[in-house]
PDB file of N, CA and C in Angstrom:
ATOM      1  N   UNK A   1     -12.527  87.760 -44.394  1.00  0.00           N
ATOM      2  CA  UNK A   1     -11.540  86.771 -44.103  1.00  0.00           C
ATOM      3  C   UNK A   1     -11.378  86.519 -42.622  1.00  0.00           C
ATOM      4  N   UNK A   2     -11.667  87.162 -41.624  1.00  0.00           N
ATOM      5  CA  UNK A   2     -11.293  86.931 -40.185  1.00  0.00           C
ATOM      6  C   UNK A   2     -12.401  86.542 -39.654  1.00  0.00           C
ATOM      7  N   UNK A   3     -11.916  85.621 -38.807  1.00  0.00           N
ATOM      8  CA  UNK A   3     -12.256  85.122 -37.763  1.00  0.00           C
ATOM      9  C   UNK A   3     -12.254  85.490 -36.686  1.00  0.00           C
ATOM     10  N   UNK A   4     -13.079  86.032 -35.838  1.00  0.00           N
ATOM     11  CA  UNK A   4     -12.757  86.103 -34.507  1.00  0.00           C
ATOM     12  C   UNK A   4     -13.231  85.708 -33.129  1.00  0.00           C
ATOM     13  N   UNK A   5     -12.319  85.234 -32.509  1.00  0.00           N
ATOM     14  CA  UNK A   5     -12.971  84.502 -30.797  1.00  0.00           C
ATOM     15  C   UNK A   5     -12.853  85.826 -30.054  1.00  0.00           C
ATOM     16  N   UNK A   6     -13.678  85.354 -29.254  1.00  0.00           N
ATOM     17  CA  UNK A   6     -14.040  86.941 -28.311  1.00  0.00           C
ATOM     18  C   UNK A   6     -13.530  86.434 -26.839  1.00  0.00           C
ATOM     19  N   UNK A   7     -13.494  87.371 -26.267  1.00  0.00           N
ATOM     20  CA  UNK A   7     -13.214  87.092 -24.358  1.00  0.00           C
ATOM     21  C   UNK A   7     -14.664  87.032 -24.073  1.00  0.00           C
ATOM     22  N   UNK A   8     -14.814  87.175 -22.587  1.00  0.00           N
ATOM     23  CA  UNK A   8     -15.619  87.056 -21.904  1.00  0.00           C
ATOM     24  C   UNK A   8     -16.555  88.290 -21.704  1.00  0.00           C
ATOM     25  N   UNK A   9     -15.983  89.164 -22.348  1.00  0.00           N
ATOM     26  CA  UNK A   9     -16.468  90.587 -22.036  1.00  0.00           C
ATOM     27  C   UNK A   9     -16.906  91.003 -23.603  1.00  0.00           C
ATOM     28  N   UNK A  10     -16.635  89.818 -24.219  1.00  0.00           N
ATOM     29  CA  UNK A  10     -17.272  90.045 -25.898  1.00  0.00           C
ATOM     30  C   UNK A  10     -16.437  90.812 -26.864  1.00  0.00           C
ATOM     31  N   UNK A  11     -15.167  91.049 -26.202  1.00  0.00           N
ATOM     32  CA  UNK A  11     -14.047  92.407 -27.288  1.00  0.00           C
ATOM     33  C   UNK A  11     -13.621  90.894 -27.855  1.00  0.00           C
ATOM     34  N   UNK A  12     -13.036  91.287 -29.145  1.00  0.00           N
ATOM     35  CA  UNK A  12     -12.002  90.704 -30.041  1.00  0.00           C
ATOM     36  C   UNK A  12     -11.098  90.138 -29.413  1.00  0.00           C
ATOM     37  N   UNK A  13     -10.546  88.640 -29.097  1.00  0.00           N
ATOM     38  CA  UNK A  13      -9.532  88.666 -28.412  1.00  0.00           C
ATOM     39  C   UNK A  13      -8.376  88.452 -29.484  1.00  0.00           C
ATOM     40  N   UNK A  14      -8.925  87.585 -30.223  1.00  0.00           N
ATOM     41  CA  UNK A  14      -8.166  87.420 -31.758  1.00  0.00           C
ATOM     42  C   UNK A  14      -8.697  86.970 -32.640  1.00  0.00           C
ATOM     43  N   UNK A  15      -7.760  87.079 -34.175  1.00  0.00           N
ATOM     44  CA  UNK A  15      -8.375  87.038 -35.274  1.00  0.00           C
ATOM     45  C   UNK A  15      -7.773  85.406 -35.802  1.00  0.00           C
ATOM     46  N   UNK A  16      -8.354  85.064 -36.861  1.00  0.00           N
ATOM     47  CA  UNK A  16      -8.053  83.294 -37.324  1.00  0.00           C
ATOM     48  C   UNK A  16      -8.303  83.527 -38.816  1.00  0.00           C
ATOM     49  N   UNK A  17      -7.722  83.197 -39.687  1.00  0.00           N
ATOM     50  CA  UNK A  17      -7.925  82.924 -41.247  1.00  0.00           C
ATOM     51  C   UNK A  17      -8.870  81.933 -41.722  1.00  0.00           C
ATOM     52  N   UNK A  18      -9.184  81.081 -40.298  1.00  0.00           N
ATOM     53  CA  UNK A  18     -10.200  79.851 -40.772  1.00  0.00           C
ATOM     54  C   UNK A  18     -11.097  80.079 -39.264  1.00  0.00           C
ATOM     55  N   UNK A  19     -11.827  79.451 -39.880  1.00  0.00           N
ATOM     56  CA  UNK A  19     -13.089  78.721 -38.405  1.00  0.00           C
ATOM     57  C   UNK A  19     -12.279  77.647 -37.832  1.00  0.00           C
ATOM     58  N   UNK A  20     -12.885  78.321 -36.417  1.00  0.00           N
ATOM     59  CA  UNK A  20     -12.173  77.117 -35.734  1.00  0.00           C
ATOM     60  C   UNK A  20     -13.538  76.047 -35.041  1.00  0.00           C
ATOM     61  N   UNK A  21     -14.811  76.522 -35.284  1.00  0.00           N
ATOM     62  CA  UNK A  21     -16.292  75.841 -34.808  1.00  0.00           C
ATOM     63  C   UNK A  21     -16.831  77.374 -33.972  1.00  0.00           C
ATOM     64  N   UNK A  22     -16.029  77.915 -33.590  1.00  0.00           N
ATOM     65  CA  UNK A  22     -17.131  78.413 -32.366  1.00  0.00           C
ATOM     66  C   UNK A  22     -16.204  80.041 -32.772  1.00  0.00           C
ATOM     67  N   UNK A  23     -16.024  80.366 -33.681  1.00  0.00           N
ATOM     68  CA  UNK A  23     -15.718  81.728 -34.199  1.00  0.00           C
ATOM     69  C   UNK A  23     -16.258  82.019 -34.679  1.00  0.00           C
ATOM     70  N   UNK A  24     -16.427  83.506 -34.828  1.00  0.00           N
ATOM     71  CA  UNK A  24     -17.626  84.221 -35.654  1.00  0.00           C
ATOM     72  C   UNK A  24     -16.897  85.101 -36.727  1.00  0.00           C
ATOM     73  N   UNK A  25     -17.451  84.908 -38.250  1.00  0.00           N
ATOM     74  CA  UNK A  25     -17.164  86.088 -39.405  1.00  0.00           C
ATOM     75  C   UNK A  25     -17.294  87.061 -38.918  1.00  0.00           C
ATOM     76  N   UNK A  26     -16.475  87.893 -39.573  1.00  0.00           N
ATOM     77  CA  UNK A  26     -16.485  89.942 -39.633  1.00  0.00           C
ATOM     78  C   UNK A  26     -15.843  89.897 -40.790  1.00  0.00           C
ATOM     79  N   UNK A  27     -16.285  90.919 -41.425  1.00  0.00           N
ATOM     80  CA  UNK A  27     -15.377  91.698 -42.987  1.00  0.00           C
ATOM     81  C   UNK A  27     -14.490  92.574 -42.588  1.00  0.00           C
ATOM     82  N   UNK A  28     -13.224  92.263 -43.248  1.00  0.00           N
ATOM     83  CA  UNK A  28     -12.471  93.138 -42.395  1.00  0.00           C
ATOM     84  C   UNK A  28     -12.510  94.648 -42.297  1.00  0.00           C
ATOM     85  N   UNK A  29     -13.477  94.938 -42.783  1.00  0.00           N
ATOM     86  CA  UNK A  29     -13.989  97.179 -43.050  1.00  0.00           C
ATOM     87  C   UNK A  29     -14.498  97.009 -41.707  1.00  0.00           C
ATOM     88  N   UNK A  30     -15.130  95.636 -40.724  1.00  0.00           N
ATOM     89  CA  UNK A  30     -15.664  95.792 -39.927  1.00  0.00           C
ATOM     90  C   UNK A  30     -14.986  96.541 -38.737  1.00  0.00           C
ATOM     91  N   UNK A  31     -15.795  98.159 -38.234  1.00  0.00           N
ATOM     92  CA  UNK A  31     -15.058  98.944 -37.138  1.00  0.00           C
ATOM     93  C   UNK A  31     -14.564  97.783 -36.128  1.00  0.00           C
ATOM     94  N   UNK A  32     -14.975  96.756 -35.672  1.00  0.00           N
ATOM     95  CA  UNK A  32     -14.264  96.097 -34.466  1.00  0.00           C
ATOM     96  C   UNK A  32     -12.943  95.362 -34.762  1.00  0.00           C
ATOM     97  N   UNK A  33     -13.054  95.009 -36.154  1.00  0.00           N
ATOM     98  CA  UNK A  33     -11.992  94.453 -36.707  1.00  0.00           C
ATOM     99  C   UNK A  33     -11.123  95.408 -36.811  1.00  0.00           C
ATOM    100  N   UNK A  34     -11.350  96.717 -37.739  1.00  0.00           N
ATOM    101  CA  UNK A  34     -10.279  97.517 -37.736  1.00  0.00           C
ATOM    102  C   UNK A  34      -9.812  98.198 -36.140  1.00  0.00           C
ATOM    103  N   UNK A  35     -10.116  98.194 -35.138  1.00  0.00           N
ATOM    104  CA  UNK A  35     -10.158  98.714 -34.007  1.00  0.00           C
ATOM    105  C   UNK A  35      -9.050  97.748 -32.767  1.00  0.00           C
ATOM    106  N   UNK A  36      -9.239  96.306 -33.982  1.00  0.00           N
ATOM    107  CA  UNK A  36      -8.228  95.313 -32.973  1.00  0.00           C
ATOM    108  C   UNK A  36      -7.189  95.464 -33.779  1.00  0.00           C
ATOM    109  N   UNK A  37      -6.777  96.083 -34.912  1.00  0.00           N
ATOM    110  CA  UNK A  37      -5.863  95.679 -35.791  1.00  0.00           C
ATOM    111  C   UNK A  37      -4.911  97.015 -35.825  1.00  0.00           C
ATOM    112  N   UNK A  38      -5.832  97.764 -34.767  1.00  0.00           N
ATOM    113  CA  UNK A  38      -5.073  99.315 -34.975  1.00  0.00           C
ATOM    114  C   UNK A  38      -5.137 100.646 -35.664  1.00  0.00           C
ATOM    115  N   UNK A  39      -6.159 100.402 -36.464  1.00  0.00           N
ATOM    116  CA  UNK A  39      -6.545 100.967 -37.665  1.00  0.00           C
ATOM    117  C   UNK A  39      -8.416 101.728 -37.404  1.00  0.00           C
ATOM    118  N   UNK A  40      -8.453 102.429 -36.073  1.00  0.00           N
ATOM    119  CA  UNK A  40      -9.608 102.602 -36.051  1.00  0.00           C
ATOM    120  C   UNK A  40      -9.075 103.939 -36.779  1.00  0.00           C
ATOM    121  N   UNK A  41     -10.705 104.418 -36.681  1.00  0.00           N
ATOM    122  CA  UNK A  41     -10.830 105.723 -37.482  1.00  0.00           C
ATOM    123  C   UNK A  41     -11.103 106.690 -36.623  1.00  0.00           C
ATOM    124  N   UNK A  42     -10.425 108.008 -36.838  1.00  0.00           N
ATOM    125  CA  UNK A  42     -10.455 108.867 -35.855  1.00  0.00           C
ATOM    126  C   UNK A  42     -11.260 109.409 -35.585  1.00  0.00           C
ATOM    127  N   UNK A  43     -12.039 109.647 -34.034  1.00  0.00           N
ATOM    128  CA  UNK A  43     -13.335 110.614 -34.156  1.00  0.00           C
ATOM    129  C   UNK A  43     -14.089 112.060 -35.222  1.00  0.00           C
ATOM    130  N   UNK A  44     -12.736 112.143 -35.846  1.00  0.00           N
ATOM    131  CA  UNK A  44     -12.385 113.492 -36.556  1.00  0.00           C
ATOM    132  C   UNK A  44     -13.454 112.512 -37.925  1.00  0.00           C
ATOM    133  N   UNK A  45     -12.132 111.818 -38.599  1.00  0.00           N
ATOM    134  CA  UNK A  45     -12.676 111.380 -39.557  1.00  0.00           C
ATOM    135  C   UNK A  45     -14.386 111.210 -40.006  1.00  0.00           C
ATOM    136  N   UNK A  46     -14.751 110.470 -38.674  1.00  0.00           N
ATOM    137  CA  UNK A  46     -16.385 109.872 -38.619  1.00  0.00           C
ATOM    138  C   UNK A  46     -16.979 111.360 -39.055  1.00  0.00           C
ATOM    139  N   UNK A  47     -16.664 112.269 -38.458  1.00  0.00           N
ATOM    140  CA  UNK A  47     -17.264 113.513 -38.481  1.00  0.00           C
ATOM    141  C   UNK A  47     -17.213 114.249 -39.234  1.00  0.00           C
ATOM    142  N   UNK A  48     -15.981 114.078 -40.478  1.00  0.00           N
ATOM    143  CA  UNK A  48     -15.828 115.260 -41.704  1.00  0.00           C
ATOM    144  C   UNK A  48     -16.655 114.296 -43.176  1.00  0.00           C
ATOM    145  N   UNK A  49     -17.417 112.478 -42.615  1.00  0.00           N
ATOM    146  CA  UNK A  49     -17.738 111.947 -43.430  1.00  0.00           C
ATOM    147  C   UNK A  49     -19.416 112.295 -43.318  1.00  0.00           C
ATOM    148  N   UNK A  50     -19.713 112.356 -42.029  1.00  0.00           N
ATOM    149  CA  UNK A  50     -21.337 112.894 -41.769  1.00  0.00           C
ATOM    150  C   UNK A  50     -21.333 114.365 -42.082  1.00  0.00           C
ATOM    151  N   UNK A  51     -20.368 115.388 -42.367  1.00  0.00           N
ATOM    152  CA  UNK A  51     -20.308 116.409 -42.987  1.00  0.00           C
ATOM    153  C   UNK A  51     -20.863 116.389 -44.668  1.00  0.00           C
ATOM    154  N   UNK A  52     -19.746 115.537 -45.349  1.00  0.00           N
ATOM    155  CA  UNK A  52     -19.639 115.039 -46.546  1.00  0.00           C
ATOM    156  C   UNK A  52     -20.897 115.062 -46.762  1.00  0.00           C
ATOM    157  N   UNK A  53     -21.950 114.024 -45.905  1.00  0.00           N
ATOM    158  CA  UNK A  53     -22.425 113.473 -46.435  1.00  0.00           C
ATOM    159  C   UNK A  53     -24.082 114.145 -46.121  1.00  0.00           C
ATOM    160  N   UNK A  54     -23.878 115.003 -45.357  1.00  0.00           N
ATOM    161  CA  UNK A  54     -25.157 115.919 -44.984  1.00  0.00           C
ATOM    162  C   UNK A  54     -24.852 117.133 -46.201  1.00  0.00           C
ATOM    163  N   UNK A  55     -23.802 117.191 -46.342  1.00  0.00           N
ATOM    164  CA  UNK A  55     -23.468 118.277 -47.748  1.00  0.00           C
ATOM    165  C   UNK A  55     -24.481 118.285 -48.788  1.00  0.00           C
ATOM    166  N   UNK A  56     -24.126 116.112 -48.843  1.00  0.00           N
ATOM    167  CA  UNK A  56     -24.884 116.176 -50.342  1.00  0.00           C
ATOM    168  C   UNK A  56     -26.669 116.188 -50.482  1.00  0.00           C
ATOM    169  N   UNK A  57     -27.013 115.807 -48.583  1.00  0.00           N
ATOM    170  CA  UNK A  57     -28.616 115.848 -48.292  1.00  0.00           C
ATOM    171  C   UNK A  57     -29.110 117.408 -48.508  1.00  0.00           C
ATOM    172  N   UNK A  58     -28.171 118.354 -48.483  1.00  0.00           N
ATOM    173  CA  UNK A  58     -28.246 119.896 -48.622  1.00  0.00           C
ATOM    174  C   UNK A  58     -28.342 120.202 -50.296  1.00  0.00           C
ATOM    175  N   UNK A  59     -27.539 119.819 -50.613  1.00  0.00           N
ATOM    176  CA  UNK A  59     -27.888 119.442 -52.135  1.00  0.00           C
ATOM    177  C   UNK A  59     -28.457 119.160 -52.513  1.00  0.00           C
ATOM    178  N   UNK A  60     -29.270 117.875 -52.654  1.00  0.00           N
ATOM    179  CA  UNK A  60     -30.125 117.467 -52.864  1.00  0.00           C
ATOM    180  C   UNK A  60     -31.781 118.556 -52.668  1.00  0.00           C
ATOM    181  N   UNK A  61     -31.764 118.393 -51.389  1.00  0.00           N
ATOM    182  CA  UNK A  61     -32.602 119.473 -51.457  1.00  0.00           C
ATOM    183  C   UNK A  61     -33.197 120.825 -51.953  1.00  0.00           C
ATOM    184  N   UNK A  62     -31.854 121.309 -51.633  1.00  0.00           N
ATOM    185  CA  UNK A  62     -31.725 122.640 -53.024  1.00  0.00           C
ATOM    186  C   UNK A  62     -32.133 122.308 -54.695  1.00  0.00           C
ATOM    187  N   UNK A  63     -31.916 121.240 -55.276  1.00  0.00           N
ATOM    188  CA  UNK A  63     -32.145 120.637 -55.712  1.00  0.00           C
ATOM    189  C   UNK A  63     -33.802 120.235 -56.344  1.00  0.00           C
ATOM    190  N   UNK A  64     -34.455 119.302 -55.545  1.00  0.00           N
ATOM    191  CA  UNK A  64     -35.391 119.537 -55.146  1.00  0.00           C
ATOM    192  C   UNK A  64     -36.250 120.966 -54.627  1.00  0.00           C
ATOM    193  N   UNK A  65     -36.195 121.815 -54.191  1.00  0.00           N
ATOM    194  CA  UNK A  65     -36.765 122.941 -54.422  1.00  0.00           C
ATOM    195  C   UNK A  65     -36.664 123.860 -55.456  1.00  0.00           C
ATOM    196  N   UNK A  66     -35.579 123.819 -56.332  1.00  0.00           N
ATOM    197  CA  UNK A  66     -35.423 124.019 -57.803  1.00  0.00           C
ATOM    198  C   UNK A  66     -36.545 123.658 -58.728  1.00  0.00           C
ATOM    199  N   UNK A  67     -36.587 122.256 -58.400  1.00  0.00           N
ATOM    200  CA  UNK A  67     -37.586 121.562 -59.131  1.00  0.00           C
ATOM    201  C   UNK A  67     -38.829 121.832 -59.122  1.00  0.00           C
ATOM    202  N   UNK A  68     -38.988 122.028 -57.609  1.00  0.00           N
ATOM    203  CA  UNK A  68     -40.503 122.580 -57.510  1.00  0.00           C
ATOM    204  C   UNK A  68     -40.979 123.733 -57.801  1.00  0.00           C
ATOM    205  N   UNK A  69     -40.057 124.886 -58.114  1.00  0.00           N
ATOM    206  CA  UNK A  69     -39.972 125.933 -58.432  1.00  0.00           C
ATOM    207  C   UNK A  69     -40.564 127.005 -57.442  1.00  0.00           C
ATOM    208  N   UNK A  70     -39.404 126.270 -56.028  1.00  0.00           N
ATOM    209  CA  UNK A  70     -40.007 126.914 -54.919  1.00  0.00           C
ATOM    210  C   UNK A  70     -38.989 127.955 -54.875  1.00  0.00           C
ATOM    211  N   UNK A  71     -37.665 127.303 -55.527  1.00  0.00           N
ATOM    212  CA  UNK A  71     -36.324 128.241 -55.498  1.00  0.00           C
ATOM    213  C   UNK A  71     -36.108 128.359 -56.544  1.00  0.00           C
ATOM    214  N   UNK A  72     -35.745 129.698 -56.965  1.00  0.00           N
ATOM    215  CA  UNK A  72     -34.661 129.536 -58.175  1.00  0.00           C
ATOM    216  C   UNK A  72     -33.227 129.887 -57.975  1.00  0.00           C
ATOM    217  N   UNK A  73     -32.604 128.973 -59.240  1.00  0.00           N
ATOM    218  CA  UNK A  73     -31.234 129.468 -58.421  1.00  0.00           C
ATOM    219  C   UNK A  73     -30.412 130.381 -58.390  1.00  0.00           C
ATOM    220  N   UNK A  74     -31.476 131.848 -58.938  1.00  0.00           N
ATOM    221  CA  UNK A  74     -31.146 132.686 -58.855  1.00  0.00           C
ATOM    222  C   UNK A  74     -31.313 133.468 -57.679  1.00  0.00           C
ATOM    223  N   UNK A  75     -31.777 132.781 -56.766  1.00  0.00           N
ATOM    224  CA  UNK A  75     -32.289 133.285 -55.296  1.00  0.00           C
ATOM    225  C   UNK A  75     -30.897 133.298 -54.755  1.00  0.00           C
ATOM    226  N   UNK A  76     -29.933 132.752 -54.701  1.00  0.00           N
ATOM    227  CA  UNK A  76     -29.074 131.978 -54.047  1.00  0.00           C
ATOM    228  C   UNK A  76     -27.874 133.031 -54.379  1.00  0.00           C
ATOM    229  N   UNK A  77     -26.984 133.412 -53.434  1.00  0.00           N
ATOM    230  CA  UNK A  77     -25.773 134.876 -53.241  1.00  0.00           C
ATOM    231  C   UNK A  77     -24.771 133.699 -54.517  1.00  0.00           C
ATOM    232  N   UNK A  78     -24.453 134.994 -55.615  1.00  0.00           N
ATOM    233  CA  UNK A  78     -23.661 134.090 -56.403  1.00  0.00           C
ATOM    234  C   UNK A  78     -22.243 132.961 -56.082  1.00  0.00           C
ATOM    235  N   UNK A  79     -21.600 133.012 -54.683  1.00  0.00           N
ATOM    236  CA  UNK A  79     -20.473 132.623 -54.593  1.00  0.00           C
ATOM    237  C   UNK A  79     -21.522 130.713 -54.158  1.00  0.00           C
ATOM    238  N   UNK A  80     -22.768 131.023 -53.620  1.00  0.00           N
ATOM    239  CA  UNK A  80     -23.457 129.947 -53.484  1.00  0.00           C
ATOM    240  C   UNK A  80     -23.602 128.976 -54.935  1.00  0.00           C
ATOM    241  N   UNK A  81     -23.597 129.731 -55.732  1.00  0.00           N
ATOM    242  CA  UNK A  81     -24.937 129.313 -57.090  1.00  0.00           C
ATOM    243  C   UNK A  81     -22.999 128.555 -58.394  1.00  0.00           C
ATOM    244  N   UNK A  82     -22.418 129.412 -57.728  1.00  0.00           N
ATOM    245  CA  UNK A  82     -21.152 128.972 -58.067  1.00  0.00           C
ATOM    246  C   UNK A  82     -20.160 127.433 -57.668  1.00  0.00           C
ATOM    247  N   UNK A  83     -20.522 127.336 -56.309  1.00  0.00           N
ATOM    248  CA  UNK A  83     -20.214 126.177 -55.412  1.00  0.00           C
ATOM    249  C   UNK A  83     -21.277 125.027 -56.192  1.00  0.00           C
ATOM    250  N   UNK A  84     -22.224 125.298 -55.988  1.00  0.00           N
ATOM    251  CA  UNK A  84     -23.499 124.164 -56.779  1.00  0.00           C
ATOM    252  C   UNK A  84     -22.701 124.048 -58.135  1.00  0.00           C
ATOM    253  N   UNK A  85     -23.348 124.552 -58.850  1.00  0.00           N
ATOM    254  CA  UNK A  85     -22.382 124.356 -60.406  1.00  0.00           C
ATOM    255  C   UNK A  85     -21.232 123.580 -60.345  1.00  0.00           C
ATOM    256  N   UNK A  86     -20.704 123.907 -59.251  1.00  0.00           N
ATOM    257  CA  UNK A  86     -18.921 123.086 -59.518  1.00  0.00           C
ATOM    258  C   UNK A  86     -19.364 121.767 -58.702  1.00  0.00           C
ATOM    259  N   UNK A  87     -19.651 121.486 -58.193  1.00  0.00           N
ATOM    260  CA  UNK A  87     -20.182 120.175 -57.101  1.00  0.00           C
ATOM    261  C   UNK A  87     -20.937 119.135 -58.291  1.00  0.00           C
ATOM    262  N   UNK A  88     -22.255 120.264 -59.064  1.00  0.00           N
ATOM    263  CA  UNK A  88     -22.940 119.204 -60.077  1.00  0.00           C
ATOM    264  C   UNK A  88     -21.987 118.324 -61.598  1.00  0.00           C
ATOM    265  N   UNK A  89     -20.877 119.618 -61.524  1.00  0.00           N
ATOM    266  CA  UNK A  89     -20.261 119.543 -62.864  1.00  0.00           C
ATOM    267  C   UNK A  89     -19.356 118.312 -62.976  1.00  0.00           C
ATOM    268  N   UNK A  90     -18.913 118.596 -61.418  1.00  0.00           N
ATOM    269  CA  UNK A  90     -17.660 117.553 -60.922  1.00  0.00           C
ATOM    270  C   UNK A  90     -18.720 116.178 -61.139  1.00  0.00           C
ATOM    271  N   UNK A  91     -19.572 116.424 -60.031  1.00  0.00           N
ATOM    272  CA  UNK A  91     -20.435 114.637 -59.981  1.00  0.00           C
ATOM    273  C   UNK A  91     -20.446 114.043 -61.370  1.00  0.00           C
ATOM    274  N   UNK A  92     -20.873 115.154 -62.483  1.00  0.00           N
ATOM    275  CA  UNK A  92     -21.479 114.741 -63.681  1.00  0.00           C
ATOM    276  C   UNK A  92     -20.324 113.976 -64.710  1.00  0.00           C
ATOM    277  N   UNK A  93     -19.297 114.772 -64.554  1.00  0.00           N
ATOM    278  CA  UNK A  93     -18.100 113.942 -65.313  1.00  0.00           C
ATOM    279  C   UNK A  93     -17.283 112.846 -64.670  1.00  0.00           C
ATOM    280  N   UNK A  94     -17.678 112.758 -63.262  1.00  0.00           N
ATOM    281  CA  UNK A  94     -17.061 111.339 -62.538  1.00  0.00           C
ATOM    282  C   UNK A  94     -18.176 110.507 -62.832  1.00  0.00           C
ATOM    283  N   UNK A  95     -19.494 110.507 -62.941  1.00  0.00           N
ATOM    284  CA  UNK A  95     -20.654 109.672 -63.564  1.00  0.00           C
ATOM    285  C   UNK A  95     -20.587 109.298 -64.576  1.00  0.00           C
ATOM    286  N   UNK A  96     -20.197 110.024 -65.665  1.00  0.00           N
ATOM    287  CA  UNK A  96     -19.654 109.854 -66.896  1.00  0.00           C
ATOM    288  C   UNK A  96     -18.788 108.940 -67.188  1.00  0.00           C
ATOM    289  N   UNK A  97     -17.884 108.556 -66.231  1.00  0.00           N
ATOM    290  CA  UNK A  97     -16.384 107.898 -66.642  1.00  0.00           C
ATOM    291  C   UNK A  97     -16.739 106.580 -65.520  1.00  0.00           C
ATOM    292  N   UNK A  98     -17.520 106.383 -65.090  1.00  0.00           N
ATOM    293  CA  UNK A  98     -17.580 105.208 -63.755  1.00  0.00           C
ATOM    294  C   UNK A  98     -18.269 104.191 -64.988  1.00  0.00           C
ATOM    295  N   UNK A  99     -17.870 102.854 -64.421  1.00  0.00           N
ATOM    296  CA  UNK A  99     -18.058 101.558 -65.146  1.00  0.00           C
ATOM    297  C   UNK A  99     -19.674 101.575 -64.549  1.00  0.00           C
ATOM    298  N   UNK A 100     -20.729 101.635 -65.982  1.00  0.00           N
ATOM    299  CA  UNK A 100     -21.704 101.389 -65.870  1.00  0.00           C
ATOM    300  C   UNK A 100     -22.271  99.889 -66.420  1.00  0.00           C
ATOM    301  N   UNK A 101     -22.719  99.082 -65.202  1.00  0.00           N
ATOM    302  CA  UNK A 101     -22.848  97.925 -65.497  1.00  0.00           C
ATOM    303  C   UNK A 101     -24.323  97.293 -66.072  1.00  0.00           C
ATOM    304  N   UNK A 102     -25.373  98.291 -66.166  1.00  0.00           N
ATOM    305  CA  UNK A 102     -26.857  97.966 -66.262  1.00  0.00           C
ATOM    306  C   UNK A 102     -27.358  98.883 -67.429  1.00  0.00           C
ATOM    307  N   UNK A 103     -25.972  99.117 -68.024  1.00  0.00           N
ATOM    308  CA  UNK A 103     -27.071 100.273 -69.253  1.00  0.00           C
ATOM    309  C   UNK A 103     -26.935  99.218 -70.381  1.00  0.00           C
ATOM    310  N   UNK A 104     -27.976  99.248 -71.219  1.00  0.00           N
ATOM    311  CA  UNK A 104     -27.777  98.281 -72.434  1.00  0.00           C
ATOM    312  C   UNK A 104     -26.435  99.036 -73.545  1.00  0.00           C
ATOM    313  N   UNK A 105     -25.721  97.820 -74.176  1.00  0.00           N
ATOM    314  CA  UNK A 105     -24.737  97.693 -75.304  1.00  0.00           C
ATOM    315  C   UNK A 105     -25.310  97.891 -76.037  1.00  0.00           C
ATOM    316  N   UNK A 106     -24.019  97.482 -76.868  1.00  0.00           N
ATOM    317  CA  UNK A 106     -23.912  97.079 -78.612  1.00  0.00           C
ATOM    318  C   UNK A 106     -23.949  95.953 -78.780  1.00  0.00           C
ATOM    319  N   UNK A 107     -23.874  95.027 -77.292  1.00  0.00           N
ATOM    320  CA  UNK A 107     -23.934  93.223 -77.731  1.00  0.00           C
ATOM    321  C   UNK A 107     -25.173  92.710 -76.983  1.00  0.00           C
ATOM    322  N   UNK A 108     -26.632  93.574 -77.205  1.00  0.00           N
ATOM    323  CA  UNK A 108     -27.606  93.138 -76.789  1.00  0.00           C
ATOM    324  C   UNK A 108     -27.957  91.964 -78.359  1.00  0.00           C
ATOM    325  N   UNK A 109     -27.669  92.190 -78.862  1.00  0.00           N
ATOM    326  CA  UNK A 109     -28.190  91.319 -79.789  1.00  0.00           C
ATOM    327  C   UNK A 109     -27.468  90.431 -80.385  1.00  0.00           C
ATOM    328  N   UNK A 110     -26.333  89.841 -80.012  1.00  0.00           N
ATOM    329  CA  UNK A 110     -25.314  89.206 -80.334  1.00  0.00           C
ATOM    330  C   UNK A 110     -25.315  87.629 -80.282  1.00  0.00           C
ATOM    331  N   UNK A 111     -26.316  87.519 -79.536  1.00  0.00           N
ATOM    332  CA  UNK A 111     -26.714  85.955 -79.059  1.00  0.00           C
ATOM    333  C   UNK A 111     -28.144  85.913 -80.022  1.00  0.00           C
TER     334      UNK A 111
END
């Protein structure tokens, strides 16, 4: 929805609900948008999400070496092999319950 004209130095100077010709789109998730609006995100935050999210590349991997049967996961100190289990169990029943939009019905044949 925003619009924004920039200064001279290219920051946000303000935001517009419409085009005015010479404004440029941003979505408002956009960091510069949220950053003029007050609402940046705290250095902290950025950093407990590249945590998050290297967690699950650690996972994965483990994972993957499972598979290959380079690891088993009996290699792994039980309070480890315990954490996995609860991480896969959790994913598996929030997968379960999320609106799946590409698996075939009961009204494939309805037409």
């Amino acid at each position: 929805m925003p619009y924004v004209r920039r200064n001279a130095l290219g920051e946000i100077d303000s935001l517009h609900a419409r085009a005015d010709g010479s404004d440029e789109f941003l979505a408002n998730a956009d960091p510069a948008v949220q950053a003029f609006v007050g609402n940046a995100s705290r250095p902290e935050q950025a950093f407990e999400q590249l945590d998050a999210d290297f967690v699950r590349v650690i996972e994965d991997v483990i994972d993957t070496l499972i598979v290959k049967n380079i690891l088993n996961i009996t290699d792994l100190p039980d309070q480890a092999q315990a954490k996995l289990f609860a991480r896969k169990s959790f994913r598996e029943r929030v997968s379960m319950s999320s609106l799946r939009l590409f698996q075939p019905t009961d009204f494939g044949n309805v037409i």
